[in-house]
Protein backbone atom coordinates (compact mmCIF):
# COMPACT_ATOMS: atom_id res chain seq x y z
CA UNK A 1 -32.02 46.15 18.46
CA UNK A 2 -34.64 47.60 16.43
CA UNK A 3 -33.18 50.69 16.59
CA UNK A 4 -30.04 49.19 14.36
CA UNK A 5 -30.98 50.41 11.12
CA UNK A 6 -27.49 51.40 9.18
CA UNK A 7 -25.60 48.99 10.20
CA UNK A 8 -21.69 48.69 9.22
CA UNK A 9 -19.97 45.28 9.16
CA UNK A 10 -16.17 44.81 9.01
CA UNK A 11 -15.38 42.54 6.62
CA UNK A 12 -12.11 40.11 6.99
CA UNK A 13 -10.18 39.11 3.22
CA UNK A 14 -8.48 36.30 5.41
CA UNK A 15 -11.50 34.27 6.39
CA UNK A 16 -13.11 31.78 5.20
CA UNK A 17 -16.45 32.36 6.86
CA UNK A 18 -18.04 35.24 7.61
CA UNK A 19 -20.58 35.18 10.89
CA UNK A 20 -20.03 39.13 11.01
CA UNK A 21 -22.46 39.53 7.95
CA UNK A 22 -24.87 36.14 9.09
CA UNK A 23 -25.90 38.01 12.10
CA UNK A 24 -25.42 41.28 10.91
CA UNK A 25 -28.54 39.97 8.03
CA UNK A 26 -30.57 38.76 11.46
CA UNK A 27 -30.60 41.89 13.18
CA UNK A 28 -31.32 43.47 10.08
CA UNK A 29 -34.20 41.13 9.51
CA UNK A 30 -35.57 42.23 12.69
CA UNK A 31 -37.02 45.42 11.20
CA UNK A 32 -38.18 47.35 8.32
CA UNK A 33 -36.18 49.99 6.20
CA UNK A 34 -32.09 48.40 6.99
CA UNK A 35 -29.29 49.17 5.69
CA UNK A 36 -26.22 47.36 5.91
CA UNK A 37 -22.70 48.18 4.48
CA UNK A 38 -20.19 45.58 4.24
CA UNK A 39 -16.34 47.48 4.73
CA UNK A 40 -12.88 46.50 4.04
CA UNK A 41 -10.11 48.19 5.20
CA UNK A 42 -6.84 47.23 2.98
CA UNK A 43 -3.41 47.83 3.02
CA UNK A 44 -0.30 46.34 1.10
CA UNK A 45 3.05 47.77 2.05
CA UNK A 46 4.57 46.53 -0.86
CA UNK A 47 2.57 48.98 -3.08
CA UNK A 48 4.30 51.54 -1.39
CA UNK A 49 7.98 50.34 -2.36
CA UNK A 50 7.42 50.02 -6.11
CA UNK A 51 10.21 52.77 -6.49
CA UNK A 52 10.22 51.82 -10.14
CA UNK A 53 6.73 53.03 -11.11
CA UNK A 54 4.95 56.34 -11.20
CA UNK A 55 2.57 57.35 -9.09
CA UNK A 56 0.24 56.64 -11.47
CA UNK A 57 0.70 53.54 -11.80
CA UNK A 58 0.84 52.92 -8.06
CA UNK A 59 -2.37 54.46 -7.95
CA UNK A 60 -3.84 52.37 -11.04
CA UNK A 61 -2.46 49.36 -8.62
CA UNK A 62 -4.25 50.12 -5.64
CA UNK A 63 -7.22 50.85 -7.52
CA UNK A 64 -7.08 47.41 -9.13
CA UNK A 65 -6.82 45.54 -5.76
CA UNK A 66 -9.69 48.07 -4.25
CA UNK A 67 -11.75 46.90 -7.42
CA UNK A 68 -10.90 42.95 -6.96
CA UNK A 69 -11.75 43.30 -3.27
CA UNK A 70 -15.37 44.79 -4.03
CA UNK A 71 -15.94 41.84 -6.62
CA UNK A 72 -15.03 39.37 -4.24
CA UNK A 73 -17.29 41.21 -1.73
CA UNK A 74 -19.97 41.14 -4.26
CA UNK A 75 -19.68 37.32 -4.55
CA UNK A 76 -20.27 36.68 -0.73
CA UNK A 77 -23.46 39.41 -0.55
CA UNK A 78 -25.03 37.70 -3.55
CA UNK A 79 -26.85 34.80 -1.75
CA UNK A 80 -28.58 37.59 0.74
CA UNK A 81 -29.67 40.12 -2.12
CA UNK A 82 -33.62 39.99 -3.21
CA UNK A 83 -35.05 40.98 0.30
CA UNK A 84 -36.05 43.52 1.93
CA UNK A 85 -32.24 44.61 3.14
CA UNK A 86 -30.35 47.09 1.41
CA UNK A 87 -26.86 46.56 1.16
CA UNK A 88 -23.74 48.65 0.35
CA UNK A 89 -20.08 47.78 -0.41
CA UNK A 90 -16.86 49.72 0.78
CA UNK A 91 -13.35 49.24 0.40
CA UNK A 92 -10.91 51.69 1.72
CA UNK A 93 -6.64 52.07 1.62
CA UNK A 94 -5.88 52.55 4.67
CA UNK A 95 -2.46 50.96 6.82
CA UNK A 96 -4.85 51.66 10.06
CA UNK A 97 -7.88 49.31 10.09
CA UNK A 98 -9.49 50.96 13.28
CA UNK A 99 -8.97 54.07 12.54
CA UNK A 100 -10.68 53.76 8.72
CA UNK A 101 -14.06 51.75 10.67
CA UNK A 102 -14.05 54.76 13.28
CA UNK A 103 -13.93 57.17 10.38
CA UNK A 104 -16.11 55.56 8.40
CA UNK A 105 -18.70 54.99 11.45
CA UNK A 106 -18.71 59.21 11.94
CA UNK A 107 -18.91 60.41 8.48
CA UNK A 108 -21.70 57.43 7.52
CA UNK A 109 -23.72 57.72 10.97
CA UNK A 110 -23.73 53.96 11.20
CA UNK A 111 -25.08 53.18 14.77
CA UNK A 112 -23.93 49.64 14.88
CA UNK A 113 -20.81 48.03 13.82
CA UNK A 114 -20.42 43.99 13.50
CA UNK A 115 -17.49 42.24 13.62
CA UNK A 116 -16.03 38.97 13.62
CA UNK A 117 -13.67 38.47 17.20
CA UNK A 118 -10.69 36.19 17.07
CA UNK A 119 -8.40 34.94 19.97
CA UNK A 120 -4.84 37.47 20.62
CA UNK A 121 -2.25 35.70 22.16
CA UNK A 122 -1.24 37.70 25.50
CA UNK A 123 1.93 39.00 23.29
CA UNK A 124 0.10 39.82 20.53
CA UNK A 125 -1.99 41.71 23.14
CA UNK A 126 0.47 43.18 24.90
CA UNK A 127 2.87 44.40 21.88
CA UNK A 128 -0.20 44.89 18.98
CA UNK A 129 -3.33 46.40 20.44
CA UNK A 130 -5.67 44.68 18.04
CA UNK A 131 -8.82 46.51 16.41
CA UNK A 132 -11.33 45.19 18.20
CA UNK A 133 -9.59 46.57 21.68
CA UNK A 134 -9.56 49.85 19.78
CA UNK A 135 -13.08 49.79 18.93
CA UNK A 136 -14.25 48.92 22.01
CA UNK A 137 -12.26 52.08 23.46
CA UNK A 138 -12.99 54.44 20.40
CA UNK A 139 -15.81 53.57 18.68
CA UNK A 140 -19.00 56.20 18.87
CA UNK A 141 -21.75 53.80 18.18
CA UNK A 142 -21.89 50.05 19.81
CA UNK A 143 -20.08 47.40 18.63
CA UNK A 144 -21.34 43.85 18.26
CA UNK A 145 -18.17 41.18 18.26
CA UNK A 146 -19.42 38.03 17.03
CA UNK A 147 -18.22 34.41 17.67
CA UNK A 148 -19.46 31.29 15.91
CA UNK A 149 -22.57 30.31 17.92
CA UNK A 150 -25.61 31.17 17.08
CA UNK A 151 -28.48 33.08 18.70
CA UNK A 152 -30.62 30.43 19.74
CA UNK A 153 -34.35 31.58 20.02
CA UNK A 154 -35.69 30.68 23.78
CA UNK A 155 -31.96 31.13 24.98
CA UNK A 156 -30.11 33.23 27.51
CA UNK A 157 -29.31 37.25 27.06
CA UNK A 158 -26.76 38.44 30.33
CA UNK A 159 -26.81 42.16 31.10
CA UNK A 160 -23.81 42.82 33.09
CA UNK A 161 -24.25 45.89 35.11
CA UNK A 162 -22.60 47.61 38.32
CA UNK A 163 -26.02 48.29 40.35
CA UNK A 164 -24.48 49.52 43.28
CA UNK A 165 -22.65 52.86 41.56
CA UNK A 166 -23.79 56.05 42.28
CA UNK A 167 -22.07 58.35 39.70
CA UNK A 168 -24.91 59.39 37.08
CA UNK A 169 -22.70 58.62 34.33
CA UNK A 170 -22.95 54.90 35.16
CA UNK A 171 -26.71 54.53 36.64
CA UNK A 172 -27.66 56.12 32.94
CA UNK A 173 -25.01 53.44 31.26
CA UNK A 174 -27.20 50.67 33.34
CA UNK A 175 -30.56 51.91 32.59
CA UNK A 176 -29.44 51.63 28.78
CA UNK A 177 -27.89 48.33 29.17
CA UNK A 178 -30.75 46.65 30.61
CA UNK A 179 -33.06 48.33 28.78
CA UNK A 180 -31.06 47.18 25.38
CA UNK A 181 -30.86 43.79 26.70
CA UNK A 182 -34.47 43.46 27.44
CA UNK A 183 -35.40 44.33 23.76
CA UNK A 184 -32.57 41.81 22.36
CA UNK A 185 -34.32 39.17 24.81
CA UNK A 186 -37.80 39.83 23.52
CA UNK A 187 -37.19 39.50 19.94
CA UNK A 188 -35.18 36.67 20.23
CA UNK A 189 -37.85 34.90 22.67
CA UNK A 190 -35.06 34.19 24.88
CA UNK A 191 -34.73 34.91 28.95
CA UNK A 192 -32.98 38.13 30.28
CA UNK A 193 -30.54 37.36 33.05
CA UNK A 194 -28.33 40.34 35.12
CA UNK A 195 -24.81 39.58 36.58
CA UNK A 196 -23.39 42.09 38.82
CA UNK A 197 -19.94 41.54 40.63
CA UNK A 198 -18.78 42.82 44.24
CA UNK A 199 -15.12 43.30 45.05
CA UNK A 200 -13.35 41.45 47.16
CA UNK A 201 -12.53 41.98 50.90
CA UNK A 202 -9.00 43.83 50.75
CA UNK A 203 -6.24 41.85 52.49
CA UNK A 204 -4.41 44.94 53.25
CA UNK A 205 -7.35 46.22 55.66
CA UNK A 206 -7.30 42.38 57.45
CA UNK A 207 -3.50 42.82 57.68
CA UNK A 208 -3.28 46.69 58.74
CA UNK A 209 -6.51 46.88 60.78
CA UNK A 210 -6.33 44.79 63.81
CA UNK A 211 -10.13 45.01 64.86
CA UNK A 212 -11.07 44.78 61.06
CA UNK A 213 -13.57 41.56 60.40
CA UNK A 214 -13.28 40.58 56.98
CA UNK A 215 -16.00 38.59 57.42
CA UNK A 216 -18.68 41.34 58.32
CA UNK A 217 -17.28 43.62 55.82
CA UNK A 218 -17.48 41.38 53.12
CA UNK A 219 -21.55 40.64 54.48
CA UNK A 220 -22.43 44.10 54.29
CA UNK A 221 -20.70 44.74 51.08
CA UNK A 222 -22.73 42.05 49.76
CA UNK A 223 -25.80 43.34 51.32
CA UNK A 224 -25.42 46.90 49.74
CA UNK A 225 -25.10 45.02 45.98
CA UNK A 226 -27.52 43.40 46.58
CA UNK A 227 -30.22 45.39 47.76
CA UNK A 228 -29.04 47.76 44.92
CA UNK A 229 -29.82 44.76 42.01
CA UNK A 230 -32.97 43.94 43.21
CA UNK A 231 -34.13 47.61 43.11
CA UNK A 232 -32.47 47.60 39.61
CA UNK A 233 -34.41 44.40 38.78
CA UNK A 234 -37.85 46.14 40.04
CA UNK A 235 -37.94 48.84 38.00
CA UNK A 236 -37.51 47.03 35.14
CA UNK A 237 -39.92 44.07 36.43
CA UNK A 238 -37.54 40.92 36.66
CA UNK A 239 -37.68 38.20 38.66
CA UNK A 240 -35.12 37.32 41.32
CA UNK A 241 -34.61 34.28 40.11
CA UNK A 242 -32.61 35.69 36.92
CA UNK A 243 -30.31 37.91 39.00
CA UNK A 244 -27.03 36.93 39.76
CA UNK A 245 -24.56 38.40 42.53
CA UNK A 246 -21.06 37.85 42.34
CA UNK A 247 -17.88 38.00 44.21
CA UNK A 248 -14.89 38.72 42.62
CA UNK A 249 -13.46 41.03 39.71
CA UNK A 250 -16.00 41.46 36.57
CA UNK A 251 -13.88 40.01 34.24
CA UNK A 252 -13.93 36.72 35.80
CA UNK A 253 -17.28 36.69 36.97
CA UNK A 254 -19.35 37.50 33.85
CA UNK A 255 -17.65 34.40 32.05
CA UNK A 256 -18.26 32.20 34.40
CA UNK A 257 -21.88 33.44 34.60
CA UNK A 258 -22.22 33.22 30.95
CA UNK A 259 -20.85 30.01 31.05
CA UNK A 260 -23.60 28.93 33.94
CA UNK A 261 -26.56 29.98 32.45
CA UNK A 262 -25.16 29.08 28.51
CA UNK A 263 -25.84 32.86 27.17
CA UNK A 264 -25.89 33.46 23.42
CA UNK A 265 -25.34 37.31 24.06
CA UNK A 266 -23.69 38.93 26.95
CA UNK A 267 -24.39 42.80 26.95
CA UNK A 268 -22.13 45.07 28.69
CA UNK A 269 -20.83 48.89 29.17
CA UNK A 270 -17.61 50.40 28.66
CA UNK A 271 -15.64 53.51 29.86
CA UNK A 272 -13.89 53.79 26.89
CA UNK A 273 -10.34 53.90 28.76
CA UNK A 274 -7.48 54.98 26.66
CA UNK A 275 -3.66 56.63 27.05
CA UNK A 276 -1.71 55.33 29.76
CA UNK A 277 -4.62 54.44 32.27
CA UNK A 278 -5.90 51.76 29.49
CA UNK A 279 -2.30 50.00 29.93
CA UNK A 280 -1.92 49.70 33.35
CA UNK A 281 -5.48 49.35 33.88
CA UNK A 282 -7.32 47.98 30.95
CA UNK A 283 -11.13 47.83 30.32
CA UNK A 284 -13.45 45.23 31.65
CA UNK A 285 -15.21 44.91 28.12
CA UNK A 286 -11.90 44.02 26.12
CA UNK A 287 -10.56 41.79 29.42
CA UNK A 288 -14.06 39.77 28.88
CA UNK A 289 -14.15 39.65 25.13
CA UNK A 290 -11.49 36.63 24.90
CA UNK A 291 -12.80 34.95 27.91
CA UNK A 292 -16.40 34.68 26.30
CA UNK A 293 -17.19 31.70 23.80
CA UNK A 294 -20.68 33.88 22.87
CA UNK A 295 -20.98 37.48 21.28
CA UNK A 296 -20.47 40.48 23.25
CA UNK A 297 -22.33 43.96 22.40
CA UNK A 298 -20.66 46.45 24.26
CA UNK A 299 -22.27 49.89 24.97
CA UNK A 300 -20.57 53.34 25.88
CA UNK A 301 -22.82 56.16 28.00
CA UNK A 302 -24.58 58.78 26.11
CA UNK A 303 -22.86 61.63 26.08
């Protein structure tokens, strides 16, 4: 993460705690020369509606409630000033929070955004997209979603990471991943571990195919993953002993992992699905994010 030197952190008025901005400050405190901007997108619909005043005077409201949101702001960043890390504070209007941290991300050329992640009822989830979904489909730089445990040093990173594709796209997204995750590991002191899943044998071949064998299907798909890991795990020198191969969809199998080894980080890639193919489909980063009791840093391909 040494590369994280502007970061942005979204900032939430409703919390009482703000683990965002703690490990935002770690990171930060990684390396020399940081920068990290604390942002508040707000919105009050009532503003609006005051039919009664000028627009002046709505403006001189919105103003005031920018200005009281900056002080309170101030009040939080005041225990971390007197270091070495240079901080900013932003607060914005806008009824779209996503859209404002996107916006903000591509006219600042921030190159990692923090952000506290909270549980979404499957309603809310279904009905209300909520921002961190859209960040984790839109957003141009990574995004680090952060949970209340700590970063342990001498703990567990997991790199989760589809060895066995052969699309470019996704061998580079790897390559990054890994090589991200082996940097994180380092400076933290902690032990790099890789997860990859394989699918399931389909029942529709057992059913349709009468001389199909599930069983030596499902041993040669396993063989082809994992003779793909371990060449993955070569080239960047790890040990067998930290790989682990999976059957089943990624979105359960990365918990679990997680959960098996106790990670304080899980590190993964994202397609950035959107549109229609997002809702029928989803991605594997946001199905994981709710599932995982650690942070997530999710990574999109350079393009």
């Amino acid at each position: 993460m040494i590369k994280y030197q502007h970061i942005l952190v979204v900032m939430d008025p409703t919390a009482d705690t703000h683990p965002a901005l703690h490990r935002a400050v770690a990171v930060a405190g990684l390396q020399q020369q940081a920068a990290i901007t604390l942002f508040m997108p707000i919105y009050d619909f009532s503003y609006e509606m005051t039919s009664m005043l000028s627009s002046t005077e709505r403006d001189e409201m919105r103003e005031g409630v920018l200005q009281g949101r900056k002080e309170w702001l101030q009040g939080i960043l005041d225990p971390y000033l007197g270091g070495s890390i240079h901080f900013d504070i932003k607060v914005v209007w806008h009824s779209r929070p996503f859209e404002a941290i996107i916006q903000q991300v591509v006219d600042a050329q921030h190159d990692l955004v923090i952000k506290s992640s909270h549980k979404h009822s499957a309603i809310q989830t279904f009905i209300f997209t909520p921002t961190d979904w859209h960040l984790l489909r839109k957003c141009p730089c990574p995004v680090l979603l952060v949970k209340e445990q700590q970063w342990p040093l001498g703990g567990n990173v997991l790199a989760a990471v589809n060895c066995a594709a052969d699309d470019k796209e996704q061998i580079a997204l790897n390559n990054k991943i890994i090589g991200e995750s082996a940097e994180v590991a380092r400076l933290l002191g902690a032990e790099l571990h890789l997860v990859n899943a394989y699918p399931n044998t389909p029942v529709n071949m057992a059913l349709e195919l009468p001389d199909f064998d599930p069983n030596a299907y499902n041993a040669a798909v396993k063989r082809h993953h994992e003779k793909a890991l371990f060449e993955c795990a070569e080239r960047f020198s790890l040990d067998h002993s930290v790989l682990h191969l999976e059957e089943g969809l990624p979105e359960e199998v990365i918990p679990k992992c997680a959960n098996l080894i106790n990670a304080s980080l899980v590190i993964l890639g994202t397609v950035g699905r959107t549109g229609l193919s997002a809702a029928l489909l989803g991605n594997t980063a946001e199905q994981v994010v709710d599932k995982l009791g650690c942070d997530i840093l999710v990574m999109r391909a350079d393009d």
